[in-house]
Protein backbone atom coordinates (compact mmCIF):
# COMPACT_ATOMS: atom_id res chain seq x y z
CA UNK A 1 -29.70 7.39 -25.43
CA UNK A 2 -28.10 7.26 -21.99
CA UNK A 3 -23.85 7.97 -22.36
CA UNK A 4 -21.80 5.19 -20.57
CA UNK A 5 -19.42 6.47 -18.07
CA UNK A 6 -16.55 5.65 -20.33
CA UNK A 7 -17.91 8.55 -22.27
CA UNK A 8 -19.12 11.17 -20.16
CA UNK A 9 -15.84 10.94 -17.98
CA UNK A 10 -13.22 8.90 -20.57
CA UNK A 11 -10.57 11.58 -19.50
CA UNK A 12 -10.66 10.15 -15.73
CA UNK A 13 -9.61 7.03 -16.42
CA UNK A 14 -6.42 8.26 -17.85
CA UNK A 15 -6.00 10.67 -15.23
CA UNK A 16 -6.62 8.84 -12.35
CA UNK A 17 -4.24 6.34 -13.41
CA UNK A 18 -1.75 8.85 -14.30
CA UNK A 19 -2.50 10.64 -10.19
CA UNK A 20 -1.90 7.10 -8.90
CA UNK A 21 1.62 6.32 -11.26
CA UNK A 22 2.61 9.46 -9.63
CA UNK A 23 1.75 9.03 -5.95
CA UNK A 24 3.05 5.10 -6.68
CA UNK A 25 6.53 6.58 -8.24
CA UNK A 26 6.44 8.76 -4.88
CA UNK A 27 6.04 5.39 -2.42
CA UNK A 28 8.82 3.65 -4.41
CA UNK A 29 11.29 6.38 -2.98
CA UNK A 30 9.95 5.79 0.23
CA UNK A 31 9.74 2.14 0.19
CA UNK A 32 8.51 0.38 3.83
CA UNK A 33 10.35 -2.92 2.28
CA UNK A 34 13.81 -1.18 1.10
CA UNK A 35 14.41 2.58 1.20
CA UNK A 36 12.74 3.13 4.84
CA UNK A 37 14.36 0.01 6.51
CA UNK A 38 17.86 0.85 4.99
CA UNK A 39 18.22 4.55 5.57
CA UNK A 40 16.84 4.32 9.40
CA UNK A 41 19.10 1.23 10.40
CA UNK A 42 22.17 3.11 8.57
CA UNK A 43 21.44 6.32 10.36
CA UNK A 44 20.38 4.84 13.83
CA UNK A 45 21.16 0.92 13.70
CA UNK A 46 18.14 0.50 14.95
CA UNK A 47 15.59 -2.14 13.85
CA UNK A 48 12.67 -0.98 16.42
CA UNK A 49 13.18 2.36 14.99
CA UNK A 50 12.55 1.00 11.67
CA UNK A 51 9.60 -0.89 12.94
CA UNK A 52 7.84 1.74 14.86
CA UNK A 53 8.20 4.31 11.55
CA UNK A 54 6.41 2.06 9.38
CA UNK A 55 3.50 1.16 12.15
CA UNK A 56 3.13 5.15 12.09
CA UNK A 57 2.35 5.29 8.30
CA UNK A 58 0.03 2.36 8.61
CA UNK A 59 -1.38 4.19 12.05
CA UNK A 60 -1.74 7.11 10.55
CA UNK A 61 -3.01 5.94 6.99
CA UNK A 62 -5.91 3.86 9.62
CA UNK A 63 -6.46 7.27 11.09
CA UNK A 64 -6.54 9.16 7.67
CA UNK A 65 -9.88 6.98 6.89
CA UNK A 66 -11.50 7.16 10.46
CA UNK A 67 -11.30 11.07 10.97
CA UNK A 68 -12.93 11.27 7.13
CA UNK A 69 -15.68 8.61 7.66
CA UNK A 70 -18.53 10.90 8.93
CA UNK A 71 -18.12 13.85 6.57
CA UNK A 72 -18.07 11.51 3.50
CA UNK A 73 -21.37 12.02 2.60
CA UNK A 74 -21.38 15.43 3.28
CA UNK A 75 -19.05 16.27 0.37
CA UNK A 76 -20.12 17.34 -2.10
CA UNK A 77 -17.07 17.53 -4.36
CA UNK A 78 -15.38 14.33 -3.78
CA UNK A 79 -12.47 15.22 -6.79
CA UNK A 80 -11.98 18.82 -5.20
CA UNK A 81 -11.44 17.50 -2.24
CA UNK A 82 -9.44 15.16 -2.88
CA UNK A 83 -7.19 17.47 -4.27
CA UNK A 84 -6.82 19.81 -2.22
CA UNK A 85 -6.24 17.62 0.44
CA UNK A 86 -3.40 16.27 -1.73
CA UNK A 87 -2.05 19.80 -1.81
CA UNK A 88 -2.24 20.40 1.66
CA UNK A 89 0.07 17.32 3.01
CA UNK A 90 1.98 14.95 -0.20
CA UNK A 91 4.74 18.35 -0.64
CA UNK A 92 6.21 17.44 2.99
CA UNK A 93 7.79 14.29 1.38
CA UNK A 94 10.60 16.76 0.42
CA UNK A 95 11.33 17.79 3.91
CA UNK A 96 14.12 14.91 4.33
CA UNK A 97 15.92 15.87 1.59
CA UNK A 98 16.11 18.88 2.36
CA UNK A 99 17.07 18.51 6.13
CA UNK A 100 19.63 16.10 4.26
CA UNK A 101 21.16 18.48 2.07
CA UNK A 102 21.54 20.94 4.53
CA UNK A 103 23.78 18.55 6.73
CA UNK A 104 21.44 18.06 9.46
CA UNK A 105 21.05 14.31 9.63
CA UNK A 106 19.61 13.78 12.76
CA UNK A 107 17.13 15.94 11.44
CA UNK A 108 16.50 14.50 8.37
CA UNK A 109 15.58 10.77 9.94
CA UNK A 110 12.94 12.72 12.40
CA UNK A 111 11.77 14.57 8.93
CA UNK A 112 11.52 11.34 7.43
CA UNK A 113 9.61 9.74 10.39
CA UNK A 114 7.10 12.76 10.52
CA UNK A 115 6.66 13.23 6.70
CA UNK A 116 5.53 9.21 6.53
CA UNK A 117 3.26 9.76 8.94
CA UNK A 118 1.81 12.64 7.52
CA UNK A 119 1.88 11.30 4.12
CA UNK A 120 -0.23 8.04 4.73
CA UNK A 121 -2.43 10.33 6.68
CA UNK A 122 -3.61 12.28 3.63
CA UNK A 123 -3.63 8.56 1.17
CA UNK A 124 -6.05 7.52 4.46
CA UNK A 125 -8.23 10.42 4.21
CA UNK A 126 -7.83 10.71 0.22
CA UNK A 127 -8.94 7.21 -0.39
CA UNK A 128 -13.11 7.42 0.43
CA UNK A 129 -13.37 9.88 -1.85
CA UNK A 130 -10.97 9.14 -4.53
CA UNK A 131 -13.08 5.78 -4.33
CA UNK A 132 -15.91 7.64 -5.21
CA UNK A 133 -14.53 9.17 -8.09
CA UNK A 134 -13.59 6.02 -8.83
CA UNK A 135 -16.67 4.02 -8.85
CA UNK A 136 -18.98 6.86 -10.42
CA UNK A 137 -17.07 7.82 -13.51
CA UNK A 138 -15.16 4.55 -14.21
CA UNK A 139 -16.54 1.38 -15.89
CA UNK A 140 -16.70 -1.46 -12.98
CA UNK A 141 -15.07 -3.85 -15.77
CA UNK A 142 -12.11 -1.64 -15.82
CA UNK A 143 -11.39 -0.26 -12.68
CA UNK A 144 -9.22 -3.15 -11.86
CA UNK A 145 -6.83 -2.23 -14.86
CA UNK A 146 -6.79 1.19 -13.85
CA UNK A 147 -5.14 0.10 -10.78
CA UNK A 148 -3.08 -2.13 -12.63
CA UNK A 149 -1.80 0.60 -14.60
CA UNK A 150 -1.31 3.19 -11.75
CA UNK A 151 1.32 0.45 -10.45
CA UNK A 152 2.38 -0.58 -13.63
CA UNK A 153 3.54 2.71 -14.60
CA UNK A 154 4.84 4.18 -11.07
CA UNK A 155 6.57 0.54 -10.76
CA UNK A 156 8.39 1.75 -13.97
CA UNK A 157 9.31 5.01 -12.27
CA UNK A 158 10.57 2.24 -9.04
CA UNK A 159 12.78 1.14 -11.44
CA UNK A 160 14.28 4.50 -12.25
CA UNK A 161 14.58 4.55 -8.11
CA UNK A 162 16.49 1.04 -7.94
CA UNK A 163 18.52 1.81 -10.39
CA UNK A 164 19.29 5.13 -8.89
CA UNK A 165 20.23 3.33 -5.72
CA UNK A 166 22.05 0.74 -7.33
CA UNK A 167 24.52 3.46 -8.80
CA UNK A 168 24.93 5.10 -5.51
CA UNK A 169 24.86 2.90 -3.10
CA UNK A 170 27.09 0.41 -4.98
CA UNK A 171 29.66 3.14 -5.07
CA UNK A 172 32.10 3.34 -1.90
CA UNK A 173 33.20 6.58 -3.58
CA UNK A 174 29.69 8.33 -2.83
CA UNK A 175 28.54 9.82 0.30
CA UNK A 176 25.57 7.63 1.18
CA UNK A 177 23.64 10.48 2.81
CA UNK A 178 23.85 12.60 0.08
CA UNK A 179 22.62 9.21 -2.54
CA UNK A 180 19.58 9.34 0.06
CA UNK A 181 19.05 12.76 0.19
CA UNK A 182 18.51 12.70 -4.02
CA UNK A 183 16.08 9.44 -3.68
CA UNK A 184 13.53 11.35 -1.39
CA UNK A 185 13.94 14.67 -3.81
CA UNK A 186 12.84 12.80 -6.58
CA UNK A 187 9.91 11.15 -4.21
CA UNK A 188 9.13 14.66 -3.25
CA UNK A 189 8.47 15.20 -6.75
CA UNK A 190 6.78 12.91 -7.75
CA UNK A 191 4.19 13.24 -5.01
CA UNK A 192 3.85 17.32 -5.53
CA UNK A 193 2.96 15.92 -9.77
CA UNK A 194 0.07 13.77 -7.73
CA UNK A 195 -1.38 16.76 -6.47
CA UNK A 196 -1.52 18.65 -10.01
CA UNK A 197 -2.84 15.32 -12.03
CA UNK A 198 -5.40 15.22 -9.65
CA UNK A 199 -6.78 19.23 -10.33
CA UNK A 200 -7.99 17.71 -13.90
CA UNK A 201 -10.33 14.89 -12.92
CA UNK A 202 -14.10 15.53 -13.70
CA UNK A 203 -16.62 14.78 -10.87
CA UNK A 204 -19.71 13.05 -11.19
CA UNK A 205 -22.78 14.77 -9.57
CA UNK A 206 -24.08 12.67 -6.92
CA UNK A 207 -26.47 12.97 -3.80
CA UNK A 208 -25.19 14.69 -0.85
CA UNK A 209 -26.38 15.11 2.87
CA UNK A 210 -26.39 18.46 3.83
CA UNK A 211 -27.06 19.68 7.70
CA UNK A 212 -25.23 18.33 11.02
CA UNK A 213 -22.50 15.85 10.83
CA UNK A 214 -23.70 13.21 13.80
CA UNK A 215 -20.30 12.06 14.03
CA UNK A 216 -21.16 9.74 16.75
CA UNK A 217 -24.04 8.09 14.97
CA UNK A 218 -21.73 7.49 12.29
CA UNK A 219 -19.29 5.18 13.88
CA UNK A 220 -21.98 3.75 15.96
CA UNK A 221 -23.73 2.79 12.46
CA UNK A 222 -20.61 0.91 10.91
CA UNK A 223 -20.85 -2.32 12.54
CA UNK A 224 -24.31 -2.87 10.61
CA UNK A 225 -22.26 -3.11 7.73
CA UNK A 226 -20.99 -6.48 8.80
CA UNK A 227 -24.05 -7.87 9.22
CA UNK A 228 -25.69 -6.51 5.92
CA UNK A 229 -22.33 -7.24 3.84
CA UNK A 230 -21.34 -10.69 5.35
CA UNK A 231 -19.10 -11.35 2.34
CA UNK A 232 -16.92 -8.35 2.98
CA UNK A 233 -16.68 -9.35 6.22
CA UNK A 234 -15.01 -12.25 5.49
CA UNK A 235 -12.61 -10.87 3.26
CA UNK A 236 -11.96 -8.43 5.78
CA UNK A 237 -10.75 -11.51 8.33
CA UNK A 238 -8.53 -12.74 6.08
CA UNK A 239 -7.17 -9.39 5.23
CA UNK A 240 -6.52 -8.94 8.84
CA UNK A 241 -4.27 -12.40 8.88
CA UNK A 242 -2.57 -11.65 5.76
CA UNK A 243 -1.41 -8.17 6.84
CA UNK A 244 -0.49 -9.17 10.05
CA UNK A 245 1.37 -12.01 8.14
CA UNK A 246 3.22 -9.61 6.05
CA UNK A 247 5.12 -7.88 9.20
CA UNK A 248 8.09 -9.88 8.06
CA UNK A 249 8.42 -8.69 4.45
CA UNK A 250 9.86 -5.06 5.51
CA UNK A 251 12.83 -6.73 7.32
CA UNK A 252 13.94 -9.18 4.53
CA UNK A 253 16.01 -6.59 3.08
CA UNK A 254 17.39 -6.32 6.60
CA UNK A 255 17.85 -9.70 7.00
CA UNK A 256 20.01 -10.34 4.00
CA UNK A 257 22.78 -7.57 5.03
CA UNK A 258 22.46 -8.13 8.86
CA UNK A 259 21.54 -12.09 9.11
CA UNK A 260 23.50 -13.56 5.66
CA UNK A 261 26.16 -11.01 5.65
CA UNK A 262 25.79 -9.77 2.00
CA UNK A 263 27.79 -6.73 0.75
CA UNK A 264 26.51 -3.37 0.04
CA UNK A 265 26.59 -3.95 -3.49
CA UNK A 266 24.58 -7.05 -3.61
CA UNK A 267 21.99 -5.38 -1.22
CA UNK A 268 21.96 -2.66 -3.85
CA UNK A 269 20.92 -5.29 -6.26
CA UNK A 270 18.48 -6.57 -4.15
CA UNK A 271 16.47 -3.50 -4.11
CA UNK A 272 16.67 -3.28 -7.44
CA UNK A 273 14.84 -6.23 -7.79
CA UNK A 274 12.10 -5.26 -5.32
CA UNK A 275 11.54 -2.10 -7.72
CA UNK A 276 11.48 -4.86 -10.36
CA UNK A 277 8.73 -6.67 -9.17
CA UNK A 278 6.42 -3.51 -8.22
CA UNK A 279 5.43 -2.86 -11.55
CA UNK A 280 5.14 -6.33 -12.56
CA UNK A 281 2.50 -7.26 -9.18
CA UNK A 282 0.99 -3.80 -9.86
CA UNK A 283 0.13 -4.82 -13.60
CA UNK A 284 -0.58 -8.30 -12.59
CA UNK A 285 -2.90 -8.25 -9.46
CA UNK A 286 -5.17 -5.73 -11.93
CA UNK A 287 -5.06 -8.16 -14.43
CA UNK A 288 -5.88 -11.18 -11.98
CA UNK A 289 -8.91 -8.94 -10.46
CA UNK A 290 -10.76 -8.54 -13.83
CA UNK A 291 -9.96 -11.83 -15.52
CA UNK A 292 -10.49 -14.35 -12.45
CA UNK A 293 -11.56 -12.11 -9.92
CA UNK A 294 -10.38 -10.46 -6.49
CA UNK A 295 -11.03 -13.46 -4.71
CA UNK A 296 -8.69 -15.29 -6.33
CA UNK A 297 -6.61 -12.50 -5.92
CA UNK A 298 -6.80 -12.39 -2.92
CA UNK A 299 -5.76 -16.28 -2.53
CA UNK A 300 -2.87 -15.59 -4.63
CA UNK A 301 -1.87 -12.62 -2.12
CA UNK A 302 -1.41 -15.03 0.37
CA UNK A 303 0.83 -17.89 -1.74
CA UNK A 304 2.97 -14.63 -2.07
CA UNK A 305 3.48 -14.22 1.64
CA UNK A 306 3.76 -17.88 2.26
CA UNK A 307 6.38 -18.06 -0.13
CA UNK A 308 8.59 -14.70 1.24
CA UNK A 309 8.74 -16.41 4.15
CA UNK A 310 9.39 -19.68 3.53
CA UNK A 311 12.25 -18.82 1.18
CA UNK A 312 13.91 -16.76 3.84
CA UNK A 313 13.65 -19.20 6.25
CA UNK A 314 14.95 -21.91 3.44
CA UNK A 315 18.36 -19.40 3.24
CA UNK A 316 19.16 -20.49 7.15
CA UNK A 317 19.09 -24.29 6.17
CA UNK A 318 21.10 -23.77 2.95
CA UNK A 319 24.15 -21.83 4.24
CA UNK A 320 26.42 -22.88 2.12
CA UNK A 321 24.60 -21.81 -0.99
CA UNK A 322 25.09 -18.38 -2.50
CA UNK A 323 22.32 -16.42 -0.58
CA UNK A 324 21.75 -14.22 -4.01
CA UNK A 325 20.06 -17.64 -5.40
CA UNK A 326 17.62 -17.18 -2.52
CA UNK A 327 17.00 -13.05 -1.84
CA UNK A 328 16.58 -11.93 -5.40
CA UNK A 329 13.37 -14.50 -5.77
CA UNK A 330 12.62 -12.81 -2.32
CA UNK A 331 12.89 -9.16 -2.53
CA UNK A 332 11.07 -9.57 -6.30
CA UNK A 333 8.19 -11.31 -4.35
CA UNK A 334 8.21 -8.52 -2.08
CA UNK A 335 7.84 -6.14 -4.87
CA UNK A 336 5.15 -7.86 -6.27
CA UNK A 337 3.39 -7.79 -2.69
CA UNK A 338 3.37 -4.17 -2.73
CA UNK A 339 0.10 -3.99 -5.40
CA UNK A 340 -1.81 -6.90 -3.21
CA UNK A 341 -4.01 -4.02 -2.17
CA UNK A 342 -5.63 -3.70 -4.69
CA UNK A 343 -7.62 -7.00 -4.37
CA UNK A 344 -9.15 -6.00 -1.24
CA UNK A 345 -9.93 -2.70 -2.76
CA UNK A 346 -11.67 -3.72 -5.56
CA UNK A 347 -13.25 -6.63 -3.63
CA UNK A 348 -14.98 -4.36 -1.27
CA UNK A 349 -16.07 -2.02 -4.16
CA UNK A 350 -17.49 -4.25 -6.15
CA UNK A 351 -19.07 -6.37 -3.46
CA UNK A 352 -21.20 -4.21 -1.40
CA UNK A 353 -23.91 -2.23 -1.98
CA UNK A 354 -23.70 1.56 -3.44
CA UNK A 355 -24.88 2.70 -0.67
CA UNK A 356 -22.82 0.89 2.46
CA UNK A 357 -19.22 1.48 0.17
CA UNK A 358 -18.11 4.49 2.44
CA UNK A 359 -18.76 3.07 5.50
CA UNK A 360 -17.30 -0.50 4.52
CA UNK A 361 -13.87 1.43 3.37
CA UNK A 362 -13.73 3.55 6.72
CA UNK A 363 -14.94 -0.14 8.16
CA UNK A 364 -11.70 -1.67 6.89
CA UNK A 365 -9.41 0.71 8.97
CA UNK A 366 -11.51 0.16 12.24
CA UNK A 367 -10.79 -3.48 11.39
CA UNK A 368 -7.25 -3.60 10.37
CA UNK A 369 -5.92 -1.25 12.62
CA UNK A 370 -4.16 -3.36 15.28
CA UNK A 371 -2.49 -4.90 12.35
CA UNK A 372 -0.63 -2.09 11.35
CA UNK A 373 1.41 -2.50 15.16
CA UNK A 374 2.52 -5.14 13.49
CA UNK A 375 5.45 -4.06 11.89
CA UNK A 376 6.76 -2.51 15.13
CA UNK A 377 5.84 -5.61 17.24
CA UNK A 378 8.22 -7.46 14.38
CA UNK A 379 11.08 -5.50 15.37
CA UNK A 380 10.59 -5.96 18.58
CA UNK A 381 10.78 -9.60 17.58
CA UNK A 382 14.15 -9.43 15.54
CA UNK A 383 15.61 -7.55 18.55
CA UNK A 384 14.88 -10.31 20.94
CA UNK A 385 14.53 -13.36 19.01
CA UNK A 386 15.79 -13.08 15.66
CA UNK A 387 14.95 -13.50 11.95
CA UNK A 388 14.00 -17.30 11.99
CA UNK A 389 11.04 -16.84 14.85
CA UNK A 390 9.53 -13.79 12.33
CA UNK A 391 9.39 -15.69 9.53
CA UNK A 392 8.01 -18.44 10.91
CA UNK A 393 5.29 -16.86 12.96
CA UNK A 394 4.73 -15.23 9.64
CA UNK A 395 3.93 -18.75 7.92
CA UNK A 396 1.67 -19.72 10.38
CA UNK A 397 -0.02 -16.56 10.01
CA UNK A 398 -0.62 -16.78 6.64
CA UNK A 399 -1.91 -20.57 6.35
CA UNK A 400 -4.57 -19.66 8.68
CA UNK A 401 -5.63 -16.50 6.19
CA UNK A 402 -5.39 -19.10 3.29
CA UNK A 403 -7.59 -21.52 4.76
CA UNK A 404 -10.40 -18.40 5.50
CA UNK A 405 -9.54 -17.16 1.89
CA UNK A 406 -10.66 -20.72 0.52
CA UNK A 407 -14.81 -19.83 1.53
CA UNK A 408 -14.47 -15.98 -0.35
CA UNK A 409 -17.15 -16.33 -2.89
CA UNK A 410 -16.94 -14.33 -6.60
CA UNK A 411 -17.96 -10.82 -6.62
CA UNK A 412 -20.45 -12.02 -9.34
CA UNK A 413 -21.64 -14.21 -7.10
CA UNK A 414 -22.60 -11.76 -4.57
CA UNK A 415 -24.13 -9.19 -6.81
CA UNK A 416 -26.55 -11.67 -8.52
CA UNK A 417 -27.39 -12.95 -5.21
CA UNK A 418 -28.47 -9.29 -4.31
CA UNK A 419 -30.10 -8.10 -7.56
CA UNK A 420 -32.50 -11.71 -7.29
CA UNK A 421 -33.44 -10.39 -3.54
CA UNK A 422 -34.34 -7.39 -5.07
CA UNK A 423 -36.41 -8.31 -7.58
């Protein structure tokens, strides 16, 4: 009697989701939509700044996946690997606090900028074969909740982290620096526990190439995946539209202290509520991606950017209302935004074929890429035209993904459609 993978690796599935609450906990400290944006602009008042540090991470996370592509199928440890690539980069997320502590500011903001980058490197790079590990020891119908959990239970450690913030920055009496300097400690942290989850997962034997890496022949190969796996490829469009889309969600926390004028209280509240709604989209876009499918999710994903925008946009026209009624709805979206990954993940996992999944995942970045200037090219758009031109480029962006999203077929769909051309 052949063991299910539930059985032969039922540990993993606990484990991996208890690697990603950690590394999820870690990316709450070092939020692109609150903690980032807040601590460069108070340290350098500068919004291009902000912009161009969070285009790194996505650059760099892009890169991650690119520079691992050819040697994927080479390995032929993909949990090893994993972690000790893990071990080798996540501990520099404690560099700012320390630079911090140490009362070299300056210091700590080009800490900051470097240990983002190098942090979304190793996810990038991590990510292949973590999928892998993923996809051979982990039932398909549950490697949505997985997911779900992994930002269900790091959201819960978010709101440890907004609560944290709420306390300190909401306190005139407490030297701001120092309240940052103990939020990226505790990210540190949490990203070092990553690292040790991650030494327990089993891995599944699997084939291997063995010889010369033909690097070249590699990325020459990947387009072929677009024509083999044409409904990936039109996810990936519409994943292109609704990240570039999303440029304007880092800057809404930004735009309520800078644009509406709010206090530093009520921003601290505000970022409480975007550590709020992490968990709650983390849990929820899992749940969505099992029970009605990633494409749905994926629809959904896009409502959720629509309605950021719009909202924002809304607070302009309703001045004389009390902007709070407006940006908590906001930043909780945002929060909720933050596990919309997930449905392109498990979209492109469960879609294509076994054999084309590396390549579509290192695919994606090749893709996506010039999205992740976006962020940057939205500061650059605050500094010259303001808040109402972002979101509103942002809207139109995002109506054109949701009109693409409307021809995604099921993942069901697809795979029957394969097996029958098989048989």
């Amino acid at each position: 009697m052949i063991q299910s993978k539930s059985t032969l690796y039922k540990n993993n599935f606990w484990l991996l989701a208890l690697e990603g609450t950690f590394v999820m906990a870690a990316i709450s400290f070092f939020s692109s939509s609150t903690i980032i944006p807040v601590f460069i602009n108070t340290m350098t008042n500068s919004k291009q700044l902000v912009g161009l540090t969070i285009t790194l991470g996505s650059f760099f996370m892009y890169l991650g996946r690119l520079l691992i592509g050819p040697f994927i199928p080479h390995i032929k440890n993909h949990a090893k690997f994993s972690t000790t690539l893990m071990f080798m980069t996540r501990p520099i997320l404690l560099l700012p606090a320390l630079f911090i502590f140490i009362g070299l500011t300056k210091a700590s903001v080009i800490a900051l900028i470097a240990a983002y980058a190098i942090f979304w490197l190793c996810d990038g790079a991590v990510v292949p074969p973590w999928s892998e590990v993923l996809a051979n020891t982990v039932d398909e119908q549950r490697q949505g909740r997985l997911l779900g959990w992994q930002m269900l239970l790091g959201g819960l450690a978010g709101i440890g982290n907004g609560a944290l913030i709420n306390i300190l920055l909401a306190n005139p009496q407490f030297d701001i620096k120092l309240a940052f300097g103990w939020i990226f400690l505790i990210g540190g942290i949490f990203s070092v526990l990553s690292c040790v989850t991650m030494a327990f997962v089993k891995n599944a034997p699997h084939p291997h190439k063995t010889g010369k890496i033909d690097i070249i022949g590699y990325y020459k190969g990947l387009p072929k995946c677009l024509k083999s796996e044409k409904d990936y490829a039109r996810m990936m469009g519409i994943q292109f539209m609704f990240l570039t889309a999303a440029m304007c969600t880092p800057f809404t926390i930004l735009f309520a202290s800078d644009q509406l004028k709010m206090p530093q209280n009520m921003i601290a509240l505000l970022i409480l509520a975007q550590t709020l709604g992490a968990p709650i989209g983390g849990w929820m876009w899992g749940q969505i991606c099992d029970r009605i499918g990633a494409h749905n999710g994926i629809k959904l994903a896009g409502a959720n950017i629509l309605l950021i925008a719009f909202l924002s946009l809304l607070a302009f026209v309703l001045e004389a209302l009390n902007p709070m009624i407006i940006m908590l709805p906001v930043l909780f979206l945002a929060g909720i935004s933050s596990g919309v990954w997930s449905c392109y993940y498990i979209y492109t996992v469960q879609v294509v074929s076994p054999e084309s999944r590396p390549s579509c995942l290192v695919l994606s970045c090749v893709i996506t890429l010039p999205a992740s200037f976006a962020s940057y090219v939205a500061g650059y758009i605050l500094e010259m035209f303001g808040f109402a031109v972002l979101f509103f480029i942002s809207i139109i962006l995002t109506l054109v993904g949701m009109t693409l999203a409307w021809r995604l077929r099921p993942s069901k769909t697809v795979v029957a459609e394969k097996n029958a051309l098989e048989i």
